[in-house]
N, C-alpha and C. Protein backbone atom coordinates (compact mmCIF):
# COMPACT_ATOMS: atom_id res chain seq x y z
N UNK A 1 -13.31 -7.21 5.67
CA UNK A 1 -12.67 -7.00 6.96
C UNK A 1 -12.57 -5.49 7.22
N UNK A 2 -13.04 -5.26 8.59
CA UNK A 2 -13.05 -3.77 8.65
C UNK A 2 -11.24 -3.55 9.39
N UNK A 3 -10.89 -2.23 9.45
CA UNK A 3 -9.74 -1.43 9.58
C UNK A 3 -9.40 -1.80 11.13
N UNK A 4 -10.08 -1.84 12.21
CA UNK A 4 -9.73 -2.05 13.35
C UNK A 4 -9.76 -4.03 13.61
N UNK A 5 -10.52 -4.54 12.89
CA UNK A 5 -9.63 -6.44 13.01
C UNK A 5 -8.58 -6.45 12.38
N UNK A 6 -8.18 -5.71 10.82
CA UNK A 6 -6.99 -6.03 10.41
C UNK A 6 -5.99 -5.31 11.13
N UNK A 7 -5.75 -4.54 12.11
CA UNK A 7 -4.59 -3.77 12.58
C UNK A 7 -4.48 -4.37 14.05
N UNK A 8 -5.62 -5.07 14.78
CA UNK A 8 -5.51 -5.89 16.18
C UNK A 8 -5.17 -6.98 15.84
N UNK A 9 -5.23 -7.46 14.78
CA UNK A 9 -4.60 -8.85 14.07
C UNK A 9 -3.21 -8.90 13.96
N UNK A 10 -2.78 -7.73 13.00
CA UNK A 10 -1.68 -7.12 12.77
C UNK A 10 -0.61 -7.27 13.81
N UNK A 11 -1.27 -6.54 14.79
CA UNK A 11 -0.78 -6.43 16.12
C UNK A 11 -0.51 -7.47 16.99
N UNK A 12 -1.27 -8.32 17.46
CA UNK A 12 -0.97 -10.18 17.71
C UNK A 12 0.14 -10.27 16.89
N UNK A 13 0.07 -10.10 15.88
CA UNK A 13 1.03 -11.70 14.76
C UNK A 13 2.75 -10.78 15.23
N UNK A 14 2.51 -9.56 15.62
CA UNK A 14 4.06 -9.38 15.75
C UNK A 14 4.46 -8.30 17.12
N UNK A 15 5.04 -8.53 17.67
CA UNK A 15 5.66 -7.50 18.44
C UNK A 15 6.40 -6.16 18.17
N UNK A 16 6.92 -5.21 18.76
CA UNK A 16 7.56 -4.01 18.49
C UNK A 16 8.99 -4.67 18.31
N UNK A 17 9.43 -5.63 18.70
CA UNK A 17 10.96 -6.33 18.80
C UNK A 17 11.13 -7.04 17.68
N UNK A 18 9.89 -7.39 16.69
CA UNK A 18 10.10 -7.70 15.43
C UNK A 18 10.41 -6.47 14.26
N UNK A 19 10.39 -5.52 14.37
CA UNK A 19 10.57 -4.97 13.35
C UNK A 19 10.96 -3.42 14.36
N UNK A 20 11.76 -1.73 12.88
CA UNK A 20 12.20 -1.15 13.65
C UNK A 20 10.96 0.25 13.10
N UNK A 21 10.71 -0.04 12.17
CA UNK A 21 9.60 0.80 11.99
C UNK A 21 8.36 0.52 10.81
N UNK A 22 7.04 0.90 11.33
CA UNK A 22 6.20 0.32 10.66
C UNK A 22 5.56 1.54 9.95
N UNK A 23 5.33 1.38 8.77
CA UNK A 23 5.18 2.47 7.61
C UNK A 23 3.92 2.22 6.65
N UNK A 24 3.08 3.26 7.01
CA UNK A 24 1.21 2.26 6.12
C UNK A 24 1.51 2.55 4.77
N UNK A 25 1.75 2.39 4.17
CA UNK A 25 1.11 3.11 2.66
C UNK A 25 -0.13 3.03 2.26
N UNK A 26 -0.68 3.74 1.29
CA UNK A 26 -1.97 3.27 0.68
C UNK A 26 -1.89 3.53 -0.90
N UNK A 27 -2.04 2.86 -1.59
CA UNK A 27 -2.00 2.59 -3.28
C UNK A 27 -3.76 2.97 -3.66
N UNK A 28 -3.22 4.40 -4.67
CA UNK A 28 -4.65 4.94 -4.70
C UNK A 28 -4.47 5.01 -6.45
N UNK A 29 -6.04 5.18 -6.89
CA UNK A 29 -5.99 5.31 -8.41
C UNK A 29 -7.61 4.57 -8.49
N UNK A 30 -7.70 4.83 -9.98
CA UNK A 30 -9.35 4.94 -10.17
C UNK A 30 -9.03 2.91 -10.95
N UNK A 31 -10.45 2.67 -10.52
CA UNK A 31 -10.50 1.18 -10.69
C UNK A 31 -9.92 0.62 -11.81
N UNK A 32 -9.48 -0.77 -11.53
CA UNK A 32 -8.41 -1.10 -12.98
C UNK A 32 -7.00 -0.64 -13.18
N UNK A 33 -6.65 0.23 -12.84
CA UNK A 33 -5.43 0.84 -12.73
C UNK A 33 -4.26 -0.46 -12.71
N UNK A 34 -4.17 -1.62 -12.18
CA UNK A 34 -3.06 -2.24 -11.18
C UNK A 34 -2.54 -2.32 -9.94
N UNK A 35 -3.69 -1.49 -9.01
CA UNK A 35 -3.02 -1.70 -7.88
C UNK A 35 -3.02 -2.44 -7.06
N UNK A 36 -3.87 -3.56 -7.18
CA UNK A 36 -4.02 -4.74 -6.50
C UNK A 36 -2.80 -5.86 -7.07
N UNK A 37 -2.52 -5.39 -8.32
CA UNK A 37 -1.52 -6.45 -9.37
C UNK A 37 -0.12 -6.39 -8.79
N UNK A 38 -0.14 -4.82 -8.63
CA UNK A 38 0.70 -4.27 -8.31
C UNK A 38 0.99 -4.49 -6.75
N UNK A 39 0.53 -4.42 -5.90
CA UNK A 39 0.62 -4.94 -4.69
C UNK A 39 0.91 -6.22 -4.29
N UNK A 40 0.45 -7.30 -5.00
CA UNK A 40 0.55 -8.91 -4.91
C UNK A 40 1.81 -9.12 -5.19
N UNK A 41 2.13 -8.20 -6.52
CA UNK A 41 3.59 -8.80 -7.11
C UNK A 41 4.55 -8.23 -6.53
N UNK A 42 4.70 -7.61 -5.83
CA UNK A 42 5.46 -6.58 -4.67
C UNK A 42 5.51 -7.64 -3.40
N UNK A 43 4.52 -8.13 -3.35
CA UNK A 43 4.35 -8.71 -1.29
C UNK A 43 4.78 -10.02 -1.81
N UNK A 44 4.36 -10.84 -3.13
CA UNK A 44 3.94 -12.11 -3.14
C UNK A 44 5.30 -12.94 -4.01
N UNK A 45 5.62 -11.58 -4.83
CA UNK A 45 5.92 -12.02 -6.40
C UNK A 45 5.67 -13.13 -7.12
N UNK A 46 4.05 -12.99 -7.21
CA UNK A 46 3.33 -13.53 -8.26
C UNK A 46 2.41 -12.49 -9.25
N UNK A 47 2.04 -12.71 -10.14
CA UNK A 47 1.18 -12.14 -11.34
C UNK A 47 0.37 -12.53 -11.58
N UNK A 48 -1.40 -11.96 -11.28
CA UNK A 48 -2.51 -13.16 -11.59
C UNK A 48 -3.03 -12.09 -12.74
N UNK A 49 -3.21 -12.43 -14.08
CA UNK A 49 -3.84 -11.89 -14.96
C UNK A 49 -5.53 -11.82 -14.79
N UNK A 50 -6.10 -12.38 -13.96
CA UNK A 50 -7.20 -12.52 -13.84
C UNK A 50 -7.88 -11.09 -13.03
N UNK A 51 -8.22 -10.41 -13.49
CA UNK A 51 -8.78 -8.90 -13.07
C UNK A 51 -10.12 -9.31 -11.43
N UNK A 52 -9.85 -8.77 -10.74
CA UNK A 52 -11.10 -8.85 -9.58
C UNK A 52 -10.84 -7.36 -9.41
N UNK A 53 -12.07 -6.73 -8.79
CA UNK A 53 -12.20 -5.71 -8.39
C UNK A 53 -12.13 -5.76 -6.83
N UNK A 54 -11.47 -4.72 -6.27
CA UNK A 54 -11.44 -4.64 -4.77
C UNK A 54 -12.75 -3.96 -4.38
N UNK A 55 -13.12 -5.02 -3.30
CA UNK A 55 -14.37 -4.21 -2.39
C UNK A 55 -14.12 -3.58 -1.34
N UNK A 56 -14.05 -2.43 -1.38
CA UNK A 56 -13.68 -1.68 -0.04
C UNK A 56 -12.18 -1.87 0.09
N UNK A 57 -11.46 -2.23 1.11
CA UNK A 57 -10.32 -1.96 1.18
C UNK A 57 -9.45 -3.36 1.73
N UNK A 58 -8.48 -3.49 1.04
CA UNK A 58 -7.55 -4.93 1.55
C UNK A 58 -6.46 -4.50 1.99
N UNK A 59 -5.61 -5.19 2.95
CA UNK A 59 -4.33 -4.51 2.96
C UNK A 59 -3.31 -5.83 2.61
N UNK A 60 -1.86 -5.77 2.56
CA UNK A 60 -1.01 -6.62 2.23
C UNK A 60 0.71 -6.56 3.21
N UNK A 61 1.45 -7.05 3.56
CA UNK A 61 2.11 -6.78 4.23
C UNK A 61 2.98 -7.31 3.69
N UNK A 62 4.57 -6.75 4.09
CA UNK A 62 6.02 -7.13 3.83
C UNK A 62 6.86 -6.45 4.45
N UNK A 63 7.93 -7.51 4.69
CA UNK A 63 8.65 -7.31 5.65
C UNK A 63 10.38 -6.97 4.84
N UNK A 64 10.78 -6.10 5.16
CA UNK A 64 12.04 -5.14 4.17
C UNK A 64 13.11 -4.99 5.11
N UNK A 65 14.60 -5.35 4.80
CA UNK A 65 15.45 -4.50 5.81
C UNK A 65 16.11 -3.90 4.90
N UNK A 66 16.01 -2.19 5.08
CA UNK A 66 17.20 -1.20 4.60
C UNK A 66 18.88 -1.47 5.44
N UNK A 67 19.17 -1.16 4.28
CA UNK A 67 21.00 -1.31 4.59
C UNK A 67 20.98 0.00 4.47
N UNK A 68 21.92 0.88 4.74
CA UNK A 68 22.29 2.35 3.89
C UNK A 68 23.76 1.74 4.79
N UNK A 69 24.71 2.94 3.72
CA UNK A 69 25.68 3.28 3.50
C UNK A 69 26.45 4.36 4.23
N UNK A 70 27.45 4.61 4.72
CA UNK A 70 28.12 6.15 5.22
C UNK A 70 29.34 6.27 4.12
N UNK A 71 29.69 7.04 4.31
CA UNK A 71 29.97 8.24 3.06
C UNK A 71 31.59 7.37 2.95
N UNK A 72 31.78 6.38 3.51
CA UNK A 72 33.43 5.27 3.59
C UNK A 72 32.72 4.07 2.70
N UNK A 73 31.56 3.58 2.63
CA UNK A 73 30.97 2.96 1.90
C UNK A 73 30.80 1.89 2.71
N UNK A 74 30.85 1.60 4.17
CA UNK A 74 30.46 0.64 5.16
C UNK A 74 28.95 0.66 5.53
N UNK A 75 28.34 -0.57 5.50
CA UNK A 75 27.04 -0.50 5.78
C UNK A 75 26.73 -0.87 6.86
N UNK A 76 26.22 -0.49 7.74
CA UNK A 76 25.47 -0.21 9.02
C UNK A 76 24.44 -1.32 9.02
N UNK A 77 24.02 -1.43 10.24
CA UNK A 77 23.08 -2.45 11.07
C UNK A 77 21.82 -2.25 10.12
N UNK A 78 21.29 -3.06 9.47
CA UNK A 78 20.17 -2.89 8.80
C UNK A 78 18.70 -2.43 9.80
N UNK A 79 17.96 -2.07 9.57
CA UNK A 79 16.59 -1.47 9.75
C UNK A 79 15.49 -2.18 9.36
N UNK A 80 15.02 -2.82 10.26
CA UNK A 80 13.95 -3.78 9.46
C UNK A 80 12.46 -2.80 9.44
N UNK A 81 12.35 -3.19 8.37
CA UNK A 81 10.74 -2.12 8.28
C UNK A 81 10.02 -3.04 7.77
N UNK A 82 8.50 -2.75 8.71
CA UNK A 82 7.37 -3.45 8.19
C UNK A 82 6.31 -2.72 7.29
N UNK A 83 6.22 -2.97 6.07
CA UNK A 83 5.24 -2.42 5.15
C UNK A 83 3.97 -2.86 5.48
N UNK A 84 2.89 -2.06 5.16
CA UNK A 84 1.71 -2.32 5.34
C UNK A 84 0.82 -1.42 4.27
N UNK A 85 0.64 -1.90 2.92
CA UNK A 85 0.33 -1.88 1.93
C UNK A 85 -0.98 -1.64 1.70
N UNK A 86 -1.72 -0.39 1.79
CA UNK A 86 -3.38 -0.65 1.84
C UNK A 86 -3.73 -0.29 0.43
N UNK A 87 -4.44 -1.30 0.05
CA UNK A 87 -5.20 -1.34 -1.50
C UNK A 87 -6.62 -1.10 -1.13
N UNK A 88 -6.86 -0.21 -1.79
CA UNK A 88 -8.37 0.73 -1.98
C UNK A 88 -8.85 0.64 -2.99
N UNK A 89 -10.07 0.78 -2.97
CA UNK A 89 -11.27 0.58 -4.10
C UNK A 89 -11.11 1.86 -4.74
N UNK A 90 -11.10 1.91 -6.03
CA UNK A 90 -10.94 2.86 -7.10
C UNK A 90 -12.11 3.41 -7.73
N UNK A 91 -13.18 2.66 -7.41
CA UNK A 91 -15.15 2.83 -7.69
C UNK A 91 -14.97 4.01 -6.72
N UNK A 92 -15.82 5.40 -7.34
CA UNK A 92 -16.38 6.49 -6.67
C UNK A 92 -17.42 5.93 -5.73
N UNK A 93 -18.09 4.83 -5.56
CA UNK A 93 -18.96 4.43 -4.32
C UNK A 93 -18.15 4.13 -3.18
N UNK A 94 -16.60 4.08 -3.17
CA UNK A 94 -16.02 3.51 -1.84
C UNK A 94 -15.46 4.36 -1.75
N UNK A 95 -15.42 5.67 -2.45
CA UNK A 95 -14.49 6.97 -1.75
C UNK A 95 -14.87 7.89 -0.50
N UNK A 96 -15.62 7.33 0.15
CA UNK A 96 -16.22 7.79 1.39
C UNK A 96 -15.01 6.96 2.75
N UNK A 97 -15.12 5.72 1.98
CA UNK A 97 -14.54 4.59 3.03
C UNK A 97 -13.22 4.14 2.65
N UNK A 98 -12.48 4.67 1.53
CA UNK A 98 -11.24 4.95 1.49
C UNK A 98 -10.51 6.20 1.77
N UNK A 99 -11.28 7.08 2.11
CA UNK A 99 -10.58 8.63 2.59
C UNK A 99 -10.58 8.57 3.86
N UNK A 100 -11.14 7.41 4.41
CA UNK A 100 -11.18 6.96 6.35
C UNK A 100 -10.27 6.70 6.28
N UNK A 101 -9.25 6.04 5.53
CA UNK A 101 -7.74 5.48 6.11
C UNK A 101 -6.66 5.95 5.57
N UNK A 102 -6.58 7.86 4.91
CA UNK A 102 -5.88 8.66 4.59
C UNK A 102 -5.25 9.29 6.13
N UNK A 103 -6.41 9.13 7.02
CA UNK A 103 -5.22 9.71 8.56
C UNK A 103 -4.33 9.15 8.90
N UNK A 104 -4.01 7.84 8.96
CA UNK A 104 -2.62 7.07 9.28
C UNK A 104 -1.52 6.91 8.40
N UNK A 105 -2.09 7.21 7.13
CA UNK A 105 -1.27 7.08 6.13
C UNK A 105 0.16 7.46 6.20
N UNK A 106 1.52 7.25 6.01
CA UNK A 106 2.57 7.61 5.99
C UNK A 106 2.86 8.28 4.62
N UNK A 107 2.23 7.47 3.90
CA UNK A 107 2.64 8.03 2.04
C UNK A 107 1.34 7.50 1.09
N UNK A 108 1.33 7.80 -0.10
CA UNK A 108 0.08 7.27 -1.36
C UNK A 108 1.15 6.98 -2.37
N UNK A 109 0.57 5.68 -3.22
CA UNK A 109 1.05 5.39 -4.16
C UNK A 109 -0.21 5.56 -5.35
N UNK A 110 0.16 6.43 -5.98
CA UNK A 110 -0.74 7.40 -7.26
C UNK A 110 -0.44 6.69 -7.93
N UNK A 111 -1.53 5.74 -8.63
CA UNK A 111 -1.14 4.99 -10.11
C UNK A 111 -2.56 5.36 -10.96
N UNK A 112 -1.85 4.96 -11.99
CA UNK A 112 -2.53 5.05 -13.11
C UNK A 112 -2.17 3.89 -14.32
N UNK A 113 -3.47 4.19 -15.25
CA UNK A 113 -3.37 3.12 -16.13
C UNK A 113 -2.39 4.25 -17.80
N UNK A 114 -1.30 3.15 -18.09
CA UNK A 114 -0.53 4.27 -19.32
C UNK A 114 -1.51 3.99 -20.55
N UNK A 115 -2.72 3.36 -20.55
CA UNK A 115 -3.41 3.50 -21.64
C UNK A 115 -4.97 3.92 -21.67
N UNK A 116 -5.06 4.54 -20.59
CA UNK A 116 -6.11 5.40 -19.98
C UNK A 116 -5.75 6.97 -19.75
N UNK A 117 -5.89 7.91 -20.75
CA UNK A 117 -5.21 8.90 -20.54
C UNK A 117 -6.34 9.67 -18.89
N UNK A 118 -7.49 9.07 -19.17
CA UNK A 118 -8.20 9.75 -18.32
C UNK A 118 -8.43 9.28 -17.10
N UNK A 119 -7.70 7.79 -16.53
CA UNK A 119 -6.97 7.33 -15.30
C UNK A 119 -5.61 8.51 -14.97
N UNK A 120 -4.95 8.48 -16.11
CA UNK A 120 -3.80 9.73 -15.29
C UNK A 120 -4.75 11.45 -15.30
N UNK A 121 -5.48 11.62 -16.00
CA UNK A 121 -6.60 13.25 -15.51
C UNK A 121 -6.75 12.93 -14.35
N UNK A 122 -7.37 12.08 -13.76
CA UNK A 122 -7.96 11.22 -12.49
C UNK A 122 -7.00 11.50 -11.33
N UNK A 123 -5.93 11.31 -11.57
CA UNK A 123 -4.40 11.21 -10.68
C UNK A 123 -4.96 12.86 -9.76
N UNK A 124 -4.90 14.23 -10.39
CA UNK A 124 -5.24 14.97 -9.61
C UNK A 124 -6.44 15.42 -8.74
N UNK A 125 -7.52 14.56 -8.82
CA UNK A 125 -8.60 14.23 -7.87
C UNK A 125 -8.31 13.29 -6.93
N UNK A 126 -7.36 12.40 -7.20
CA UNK A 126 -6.84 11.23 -6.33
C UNK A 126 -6.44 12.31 -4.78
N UNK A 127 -5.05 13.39 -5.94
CA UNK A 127 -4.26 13.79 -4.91
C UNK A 127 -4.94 15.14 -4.33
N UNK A 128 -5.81 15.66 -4.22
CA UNK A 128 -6.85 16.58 -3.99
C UNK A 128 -7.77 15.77 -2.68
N UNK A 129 -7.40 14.69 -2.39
CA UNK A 129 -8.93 13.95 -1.55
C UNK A 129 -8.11 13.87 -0.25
């Protein structure tokens, strides 16, 4: 699925009156890492041990309301925020077509594998792109 059906899709399934702010992330790191694992069990909370590699780019969505606090310890009208979770291919062949959807980005989630010392070396080419 290319970037402009999943965001006109996006766009159908909800209105501006559903939610109060919508926030992209993108979960970056070199292939294998977890970030697809990591994404499912975040949106889905499920765990599939079964490894697939992402082709090109998937995204995942969830829907969050922040509470916060004022300084009396009363909590305020919650904030509903819509996540929009983009999982990227970690293969150097899709880093052409995952640095296309670094302009909308709000934030990156830098992962790495803790038994790959050279997935975390990797981390500062991630954040360099």
């Amino acid at each position: 699925c290319c970037y402009s059906c999943c965001c006109r899709a996006a766009s159908r399934a909800m209105s501006d009156s559903d939610y109060d702010f919508l926030i992209k992330l993108l979960a970056l790191g070199d292939s294998g890492v977890g970030k697809t694992s990591l994404l499912y069990n975040y949106t889905d909370g499920k765990f599939n041990s079964k490894f697939v590699t992402t082709v090109g780019i998937d995204f995942r969505e969830k829907r969050v309301v922040y509470r916060s606090e004022n300084a009396d310890g009363i909590t305020g009208r919650g904030q509903r925020v819509h996540l929009q979770l983009w999982d990227t291919a970690g293969q150097e062949r899709f880093r052409s077509l995952t640095t296309a959807f670094f302009r909308d980005a709000m934030g990156f989630l830098l992962m790495f594998d803790l038994t790959s010392e050279q997935s975390f070396l990797n981390v500062r080419n991630w954040m360099s792109e």
